[in-house]
PDB file of N, CA and C in Angstrom:
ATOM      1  N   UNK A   1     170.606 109.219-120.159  1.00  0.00           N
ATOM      2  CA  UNK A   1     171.029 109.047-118.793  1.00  0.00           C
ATOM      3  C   UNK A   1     171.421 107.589-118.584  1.00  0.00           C
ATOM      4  N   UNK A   2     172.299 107.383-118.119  1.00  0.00           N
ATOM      5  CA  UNK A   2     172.970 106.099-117.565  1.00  0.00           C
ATOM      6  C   UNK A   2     172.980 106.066-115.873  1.00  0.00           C
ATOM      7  N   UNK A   3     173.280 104.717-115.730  1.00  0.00           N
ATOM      8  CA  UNK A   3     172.962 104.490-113.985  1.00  0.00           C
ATOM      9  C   UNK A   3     173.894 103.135-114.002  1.00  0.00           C
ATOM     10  N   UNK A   4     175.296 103.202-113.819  1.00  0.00           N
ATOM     11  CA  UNK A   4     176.172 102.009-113.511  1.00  0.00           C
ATOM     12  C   UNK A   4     175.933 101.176-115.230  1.00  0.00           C
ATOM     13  N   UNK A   5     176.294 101.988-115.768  1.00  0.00           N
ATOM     14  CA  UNK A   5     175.825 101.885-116.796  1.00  0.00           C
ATOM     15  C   UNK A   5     175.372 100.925-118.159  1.00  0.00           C
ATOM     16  N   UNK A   6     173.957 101.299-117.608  1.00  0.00           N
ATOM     17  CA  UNK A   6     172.859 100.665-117.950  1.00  0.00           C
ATOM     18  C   UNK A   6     171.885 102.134-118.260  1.00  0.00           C
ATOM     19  N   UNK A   7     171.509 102.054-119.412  1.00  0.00           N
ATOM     20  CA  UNK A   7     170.785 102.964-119.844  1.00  0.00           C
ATOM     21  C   UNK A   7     169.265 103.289-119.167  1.00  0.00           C
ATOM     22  N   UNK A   8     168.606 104.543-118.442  1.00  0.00           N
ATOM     23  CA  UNK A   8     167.616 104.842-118.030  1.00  0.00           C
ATOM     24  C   UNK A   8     166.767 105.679-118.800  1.00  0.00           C
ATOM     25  N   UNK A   9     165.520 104.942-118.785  1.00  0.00           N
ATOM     26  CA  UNK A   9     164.552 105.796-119.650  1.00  0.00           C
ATOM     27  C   UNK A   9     163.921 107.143-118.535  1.00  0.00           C
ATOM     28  N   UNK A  10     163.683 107.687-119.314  1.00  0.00           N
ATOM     29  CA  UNK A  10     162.992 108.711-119.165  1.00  0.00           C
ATOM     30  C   UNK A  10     161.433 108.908-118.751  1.00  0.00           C
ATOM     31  N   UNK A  11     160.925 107.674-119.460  1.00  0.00           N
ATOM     32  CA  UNK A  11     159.596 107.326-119.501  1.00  0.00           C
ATOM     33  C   UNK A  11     159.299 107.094-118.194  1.00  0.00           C
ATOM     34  N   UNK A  12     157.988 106.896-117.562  1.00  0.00           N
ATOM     35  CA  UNK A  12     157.717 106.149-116.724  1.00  0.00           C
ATOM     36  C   UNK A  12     157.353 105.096-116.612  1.00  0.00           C
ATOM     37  N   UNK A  13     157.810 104.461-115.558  1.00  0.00           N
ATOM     38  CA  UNK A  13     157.666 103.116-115.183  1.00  0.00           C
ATOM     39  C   UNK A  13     156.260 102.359-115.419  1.00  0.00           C
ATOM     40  N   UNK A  14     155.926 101.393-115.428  1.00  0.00           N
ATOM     41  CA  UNK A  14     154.433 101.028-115.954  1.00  0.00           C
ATOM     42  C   UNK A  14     154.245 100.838-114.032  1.00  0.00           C
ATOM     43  N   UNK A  15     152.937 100.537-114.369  1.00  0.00           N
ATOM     44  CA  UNK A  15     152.516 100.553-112.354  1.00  0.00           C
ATOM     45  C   UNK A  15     152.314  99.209-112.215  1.00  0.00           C
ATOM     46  N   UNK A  16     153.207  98.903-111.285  1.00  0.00           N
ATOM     47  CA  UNK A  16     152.997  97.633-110.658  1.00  0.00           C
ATOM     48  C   UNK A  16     151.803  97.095-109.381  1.00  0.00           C
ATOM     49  N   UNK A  17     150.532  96.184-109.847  1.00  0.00           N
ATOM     50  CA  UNK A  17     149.776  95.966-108.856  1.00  0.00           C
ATOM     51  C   UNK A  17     149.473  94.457-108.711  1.00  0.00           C
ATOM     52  N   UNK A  18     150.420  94.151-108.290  1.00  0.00           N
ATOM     53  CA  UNK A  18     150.280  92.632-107.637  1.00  0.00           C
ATOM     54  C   UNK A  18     148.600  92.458-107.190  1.00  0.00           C
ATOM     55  N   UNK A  19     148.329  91.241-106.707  1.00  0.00           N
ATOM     56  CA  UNK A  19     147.108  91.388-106.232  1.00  0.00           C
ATOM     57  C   UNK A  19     146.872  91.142-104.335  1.00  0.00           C
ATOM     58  N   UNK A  20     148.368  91.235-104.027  1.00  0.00           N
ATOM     59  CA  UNK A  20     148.510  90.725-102.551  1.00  0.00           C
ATOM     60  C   UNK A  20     148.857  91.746-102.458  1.00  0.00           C
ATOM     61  N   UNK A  21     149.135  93.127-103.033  1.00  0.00           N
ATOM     62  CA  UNK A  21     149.888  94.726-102.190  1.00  0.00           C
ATOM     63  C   UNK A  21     149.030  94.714-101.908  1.00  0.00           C
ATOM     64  N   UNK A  22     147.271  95.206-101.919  1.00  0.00           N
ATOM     65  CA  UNK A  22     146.065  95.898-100.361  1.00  0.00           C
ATOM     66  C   UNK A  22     146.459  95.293 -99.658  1.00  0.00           C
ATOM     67  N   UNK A  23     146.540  93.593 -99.842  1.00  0.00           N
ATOM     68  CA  UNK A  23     146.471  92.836 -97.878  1.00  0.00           C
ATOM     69  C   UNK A  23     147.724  93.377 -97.255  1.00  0.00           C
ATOM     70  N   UNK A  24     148.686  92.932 -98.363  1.00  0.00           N
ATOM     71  CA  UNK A  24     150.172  93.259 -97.487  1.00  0.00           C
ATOM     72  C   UNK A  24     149.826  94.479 -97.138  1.00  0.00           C
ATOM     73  N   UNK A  25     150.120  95.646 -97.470  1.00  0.00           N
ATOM     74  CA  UNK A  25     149.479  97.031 -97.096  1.00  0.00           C
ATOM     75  C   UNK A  25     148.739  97.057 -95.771  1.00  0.00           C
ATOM     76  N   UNK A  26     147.828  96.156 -95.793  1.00  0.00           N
ATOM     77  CA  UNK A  26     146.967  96.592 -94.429  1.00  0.00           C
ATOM     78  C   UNK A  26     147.622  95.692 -93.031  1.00  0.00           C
ATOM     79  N   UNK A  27     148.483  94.404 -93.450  1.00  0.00           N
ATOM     80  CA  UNK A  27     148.926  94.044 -92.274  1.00  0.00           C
ATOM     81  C   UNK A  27     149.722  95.120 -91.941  1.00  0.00           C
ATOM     82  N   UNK A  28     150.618  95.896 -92.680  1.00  0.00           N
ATOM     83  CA  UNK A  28     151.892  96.202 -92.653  1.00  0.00           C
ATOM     84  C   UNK A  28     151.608  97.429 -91.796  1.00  0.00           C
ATOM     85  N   UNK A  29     150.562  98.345 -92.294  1.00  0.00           N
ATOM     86  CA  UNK A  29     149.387  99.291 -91.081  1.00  0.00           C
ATOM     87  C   UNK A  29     149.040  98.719 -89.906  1.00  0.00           C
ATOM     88  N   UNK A  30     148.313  98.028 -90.192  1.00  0.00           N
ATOM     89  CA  UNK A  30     148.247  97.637 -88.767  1.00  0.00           C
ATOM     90  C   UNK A  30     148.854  96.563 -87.913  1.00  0.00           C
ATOM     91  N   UNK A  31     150.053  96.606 -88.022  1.00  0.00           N
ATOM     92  CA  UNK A  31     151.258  96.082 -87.372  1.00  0.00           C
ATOM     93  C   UNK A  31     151.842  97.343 -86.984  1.00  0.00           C
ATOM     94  N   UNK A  32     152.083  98.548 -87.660  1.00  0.00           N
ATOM     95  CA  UNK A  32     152.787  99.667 -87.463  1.00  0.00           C
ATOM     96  C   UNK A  32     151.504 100.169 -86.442  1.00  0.00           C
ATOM     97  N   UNK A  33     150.412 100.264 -86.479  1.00  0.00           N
ATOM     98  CA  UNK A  33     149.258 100.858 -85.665  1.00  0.00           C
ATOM     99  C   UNK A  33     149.682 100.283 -84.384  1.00  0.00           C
ATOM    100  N   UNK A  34     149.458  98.855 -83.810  1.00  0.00           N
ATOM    101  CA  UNK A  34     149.198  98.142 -82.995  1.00  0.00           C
ATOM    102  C   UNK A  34     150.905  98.506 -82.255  1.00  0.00           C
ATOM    103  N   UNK A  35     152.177  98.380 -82.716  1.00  0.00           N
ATOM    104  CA  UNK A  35     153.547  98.832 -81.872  1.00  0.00           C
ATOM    105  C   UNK A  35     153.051 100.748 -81.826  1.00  0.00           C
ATOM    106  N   UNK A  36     152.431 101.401 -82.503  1.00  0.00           N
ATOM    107  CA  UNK A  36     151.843 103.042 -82.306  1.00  0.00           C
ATOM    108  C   UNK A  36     151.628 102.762 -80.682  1.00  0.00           C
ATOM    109  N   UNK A  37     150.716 102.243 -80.895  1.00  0.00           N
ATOM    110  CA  UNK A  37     149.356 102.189 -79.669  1.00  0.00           C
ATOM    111  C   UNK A  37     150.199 101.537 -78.481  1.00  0.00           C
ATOM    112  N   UNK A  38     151.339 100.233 -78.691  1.00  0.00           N
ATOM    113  CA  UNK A  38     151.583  99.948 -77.525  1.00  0.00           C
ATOM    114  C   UNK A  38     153.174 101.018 -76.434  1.00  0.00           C
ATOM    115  N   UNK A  39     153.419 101.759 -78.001  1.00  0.00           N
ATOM    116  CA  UNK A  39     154.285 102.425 -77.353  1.00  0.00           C
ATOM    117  C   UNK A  39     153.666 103.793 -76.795  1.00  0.00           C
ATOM    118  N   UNK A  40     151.996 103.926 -76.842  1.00  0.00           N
ATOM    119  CA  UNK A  40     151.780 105.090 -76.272  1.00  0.00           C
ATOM    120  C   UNK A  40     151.362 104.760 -75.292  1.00  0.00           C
ATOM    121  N   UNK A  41     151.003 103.764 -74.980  1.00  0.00           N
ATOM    122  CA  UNK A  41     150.760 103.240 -73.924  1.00  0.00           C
ATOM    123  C   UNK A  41     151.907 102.911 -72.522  1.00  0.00           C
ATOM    124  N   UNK A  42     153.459 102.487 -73.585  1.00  0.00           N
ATOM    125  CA  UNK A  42     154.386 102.649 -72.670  1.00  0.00           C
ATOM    126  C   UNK A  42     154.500 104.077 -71.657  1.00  0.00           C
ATOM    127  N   UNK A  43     154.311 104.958 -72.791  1.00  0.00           N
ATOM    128  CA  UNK A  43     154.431 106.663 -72.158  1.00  0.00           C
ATOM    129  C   UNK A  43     153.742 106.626 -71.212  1.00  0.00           C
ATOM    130  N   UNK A  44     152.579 106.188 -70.929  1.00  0.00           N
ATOM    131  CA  UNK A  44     152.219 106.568 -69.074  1.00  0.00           C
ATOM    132  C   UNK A  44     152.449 106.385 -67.960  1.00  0.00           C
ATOM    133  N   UNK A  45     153.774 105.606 -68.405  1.00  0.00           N
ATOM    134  CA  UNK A  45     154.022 105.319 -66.445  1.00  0.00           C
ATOM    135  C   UNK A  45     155.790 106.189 -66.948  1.00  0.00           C
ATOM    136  N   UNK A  46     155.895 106.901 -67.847  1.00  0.00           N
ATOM    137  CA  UNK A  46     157.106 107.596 -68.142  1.00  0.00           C
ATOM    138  C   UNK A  46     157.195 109.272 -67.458  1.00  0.00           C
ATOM    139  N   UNK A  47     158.167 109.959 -67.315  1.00  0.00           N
ATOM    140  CA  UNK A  47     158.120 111.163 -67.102  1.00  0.00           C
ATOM    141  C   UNK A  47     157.845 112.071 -68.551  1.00  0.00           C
ATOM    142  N   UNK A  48     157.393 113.164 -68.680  1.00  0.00           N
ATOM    143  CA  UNK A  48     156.828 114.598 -69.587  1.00  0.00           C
ATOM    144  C   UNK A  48     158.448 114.291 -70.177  1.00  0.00           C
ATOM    145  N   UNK A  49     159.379 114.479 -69.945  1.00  0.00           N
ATOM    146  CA  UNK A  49     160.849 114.400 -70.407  1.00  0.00           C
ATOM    147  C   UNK A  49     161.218 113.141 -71.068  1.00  0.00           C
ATOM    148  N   UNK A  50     160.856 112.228 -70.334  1.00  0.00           N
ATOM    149  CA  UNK A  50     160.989 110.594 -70.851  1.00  0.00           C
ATOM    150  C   UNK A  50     160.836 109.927 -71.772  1.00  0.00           C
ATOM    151  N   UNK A  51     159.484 110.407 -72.435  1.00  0.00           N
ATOM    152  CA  UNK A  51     158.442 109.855 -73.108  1.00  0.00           C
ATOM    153  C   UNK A  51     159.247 109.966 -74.465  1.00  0.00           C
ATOM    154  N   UNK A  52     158.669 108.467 -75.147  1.00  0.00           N
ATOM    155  CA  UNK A  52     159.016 107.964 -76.704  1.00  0.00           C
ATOM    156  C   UNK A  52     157.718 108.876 -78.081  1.00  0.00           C
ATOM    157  N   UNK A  53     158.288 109.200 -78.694  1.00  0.00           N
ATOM    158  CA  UNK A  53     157.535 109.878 -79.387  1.00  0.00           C
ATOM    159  C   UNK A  53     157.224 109.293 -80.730  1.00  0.00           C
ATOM    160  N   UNK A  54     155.504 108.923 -80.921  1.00  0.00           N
ATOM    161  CA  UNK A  54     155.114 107.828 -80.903  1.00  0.00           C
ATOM    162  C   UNK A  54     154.503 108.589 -82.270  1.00  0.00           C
ATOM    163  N   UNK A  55     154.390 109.857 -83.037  1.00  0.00           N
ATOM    164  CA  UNK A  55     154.015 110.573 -83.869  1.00  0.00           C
ATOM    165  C   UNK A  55     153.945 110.312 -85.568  1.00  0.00           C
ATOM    166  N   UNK A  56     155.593 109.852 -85.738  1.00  0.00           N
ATOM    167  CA  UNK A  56     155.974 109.145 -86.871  1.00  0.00           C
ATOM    168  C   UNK A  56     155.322 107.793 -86.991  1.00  0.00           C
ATOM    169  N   UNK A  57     154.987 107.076 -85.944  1.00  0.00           N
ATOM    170  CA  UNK A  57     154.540 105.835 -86.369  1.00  0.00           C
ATOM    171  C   UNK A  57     153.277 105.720 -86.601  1.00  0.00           C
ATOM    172  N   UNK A  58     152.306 106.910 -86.047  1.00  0.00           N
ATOM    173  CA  UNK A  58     150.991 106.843 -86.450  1.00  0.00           C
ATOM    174  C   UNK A  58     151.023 107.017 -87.697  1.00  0.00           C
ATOM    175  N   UNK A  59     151.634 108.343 -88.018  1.00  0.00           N
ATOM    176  CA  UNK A  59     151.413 108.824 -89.291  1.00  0.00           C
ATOM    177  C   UNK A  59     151.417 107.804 -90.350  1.00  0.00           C
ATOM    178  N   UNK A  60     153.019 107.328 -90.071  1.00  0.00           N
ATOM    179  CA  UNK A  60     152.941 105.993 -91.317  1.00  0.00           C
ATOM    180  C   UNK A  60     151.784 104.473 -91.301  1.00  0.00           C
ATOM    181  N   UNK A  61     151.398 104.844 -90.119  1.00  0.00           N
ATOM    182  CA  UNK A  61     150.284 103.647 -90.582  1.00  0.00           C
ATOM    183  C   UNK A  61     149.221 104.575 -90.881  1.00  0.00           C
ATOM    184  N   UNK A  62     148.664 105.648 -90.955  1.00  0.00           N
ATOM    185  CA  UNK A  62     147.913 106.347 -91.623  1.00  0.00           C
ATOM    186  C   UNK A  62     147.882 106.186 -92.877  1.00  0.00           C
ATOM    187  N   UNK A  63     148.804 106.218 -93.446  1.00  0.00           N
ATOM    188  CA  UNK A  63     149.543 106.572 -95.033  1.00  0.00           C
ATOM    189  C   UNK A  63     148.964 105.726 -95.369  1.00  0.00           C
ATOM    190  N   UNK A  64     149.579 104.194 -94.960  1.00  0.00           N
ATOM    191  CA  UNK A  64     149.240 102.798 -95.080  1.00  0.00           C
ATOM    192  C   UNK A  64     147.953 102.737 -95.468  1.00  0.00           C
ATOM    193  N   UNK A  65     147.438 102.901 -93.989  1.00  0.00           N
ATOM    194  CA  UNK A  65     145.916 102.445 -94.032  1.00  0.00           C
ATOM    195  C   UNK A  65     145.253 103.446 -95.557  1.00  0.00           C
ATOM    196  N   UNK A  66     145.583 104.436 -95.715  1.00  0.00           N
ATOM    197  CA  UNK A  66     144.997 105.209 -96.508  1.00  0.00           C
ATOM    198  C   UNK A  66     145.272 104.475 -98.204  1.00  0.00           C
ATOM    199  N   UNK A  67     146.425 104.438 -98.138  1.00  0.00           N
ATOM    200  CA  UNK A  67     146.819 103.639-100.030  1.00  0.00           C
ATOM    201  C   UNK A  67     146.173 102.450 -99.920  1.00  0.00           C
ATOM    202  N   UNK A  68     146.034 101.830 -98.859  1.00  0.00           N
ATOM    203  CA  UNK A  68     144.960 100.391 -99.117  1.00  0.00           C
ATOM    204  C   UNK A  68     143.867 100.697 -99.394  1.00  0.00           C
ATOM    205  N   UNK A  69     143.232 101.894 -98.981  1.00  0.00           N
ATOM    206  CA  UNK A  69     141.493 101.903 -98.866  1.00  0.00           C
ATOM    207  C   UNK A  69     141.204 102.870-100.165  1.00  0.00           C
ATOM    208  N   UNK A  70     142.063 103.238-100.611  1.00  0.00           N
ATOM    209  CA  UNK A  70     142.182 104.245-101.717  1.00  0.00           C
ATOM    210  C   UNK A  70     141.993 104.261-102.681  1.00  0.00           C
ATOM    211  N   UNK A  71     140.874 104.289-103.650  1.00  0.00           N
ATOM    212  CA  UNK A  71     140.637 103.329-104.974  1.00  0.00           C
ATOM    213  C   UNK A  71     141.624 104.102-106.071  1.00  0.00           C
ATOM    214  N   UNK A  72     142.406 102.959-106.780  1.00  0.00           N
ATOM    215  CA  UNK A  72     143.692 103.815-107.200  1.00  0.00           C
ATOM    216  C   UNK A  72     143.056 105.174-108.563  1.00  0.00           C
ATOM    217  N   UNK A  73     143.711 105.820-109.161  1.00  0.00           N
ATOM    218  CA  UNK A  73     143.566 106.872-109.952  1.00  0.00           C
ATOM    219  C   UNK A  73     142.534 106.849-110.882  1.00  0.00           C
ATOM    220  N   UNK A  74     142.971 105.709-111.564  1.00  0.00           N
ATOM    221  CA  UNK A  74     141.824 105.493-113.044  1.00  0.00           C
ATOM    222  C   UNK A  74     140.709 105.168-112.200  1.00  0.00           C
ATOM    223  N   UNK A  75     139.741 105.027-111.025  1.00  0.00           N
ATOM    224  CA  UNK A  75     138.418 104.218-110.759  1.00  0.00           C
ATOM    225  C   UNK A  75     138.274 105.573-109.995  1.00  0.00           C
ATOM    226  N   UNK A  76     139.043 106.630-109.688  1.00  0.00           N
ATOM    227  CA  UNK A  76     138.247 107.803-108.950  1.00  0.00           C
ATOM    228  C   UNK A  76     136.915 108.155-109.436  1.00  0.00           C
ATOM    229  N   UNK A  77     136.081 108.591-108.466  1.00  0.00           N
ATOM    230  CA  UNK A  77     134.894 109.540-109.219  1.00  0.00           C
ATOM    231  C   UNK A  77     135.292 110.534-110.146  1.00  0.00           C
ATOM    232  N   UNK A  78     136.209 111.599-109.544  1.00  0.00           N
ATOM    233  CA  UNK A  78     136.876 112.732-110.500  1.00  0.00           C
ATOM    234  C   UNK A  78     137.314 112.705-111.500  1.00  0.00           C
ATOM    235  N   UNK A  79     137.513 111.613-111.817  1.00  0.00           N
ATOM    236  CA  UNK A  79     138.355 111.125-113.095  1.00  0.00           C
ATOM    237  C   UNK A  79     136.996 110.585-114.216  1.00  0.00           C
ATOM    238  N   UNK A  80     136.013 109.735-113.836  1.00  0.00           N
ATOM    239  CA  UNK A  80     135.178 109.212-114.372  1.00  0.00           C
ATOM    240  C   UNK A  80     134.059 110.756-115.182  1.00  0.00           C
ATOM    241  N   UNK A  81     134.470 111.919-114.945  1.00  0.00           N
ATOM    242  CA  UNK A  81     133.339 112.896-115.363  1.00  0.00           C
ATOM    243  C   UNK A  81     133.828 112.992-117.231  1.00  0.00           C
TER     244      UNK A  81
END
């Protein structure tokens, strides 16, 4: 397989873990949390019709918050049996 061609492996990629992705990760959550919260907060002085839908942005700081707190694959319990 080629890509602008430059040859692509097949293999997978090795995993990249900086040691600043958790922090970045958790500002990046809760920056996305904190505009969540202030745009649900906009919704109450809005009409049932009006209102910004504020659903997608929880979720993704969920995600967030979750891959930060997440001890990656190889350190699971499940894995350690």
């Amino acid at each position: 397989m080629a890509w602008c061609g430059v040859p692509v492996s097949y293999r997978r990629a090795p995993r990249i873990s900086p040691p600043t992705l958790t922090p970045d990760l958790q500002y990046f959550a809760y920056g996305i949390l904190t505009l969540a919260l202030e745009l649900r907060d906009a919704n109450r002085g809005r009409g049932e019709n009006k209102r910004f839908n504020a659903d997608e942005a929880f979720r993704v700081a969920a995600e967030a918050i979750e891959s930060a707190v997440r001890p990656p694959k190889s350190r699971r319990a499940s894995d350690t049996r």
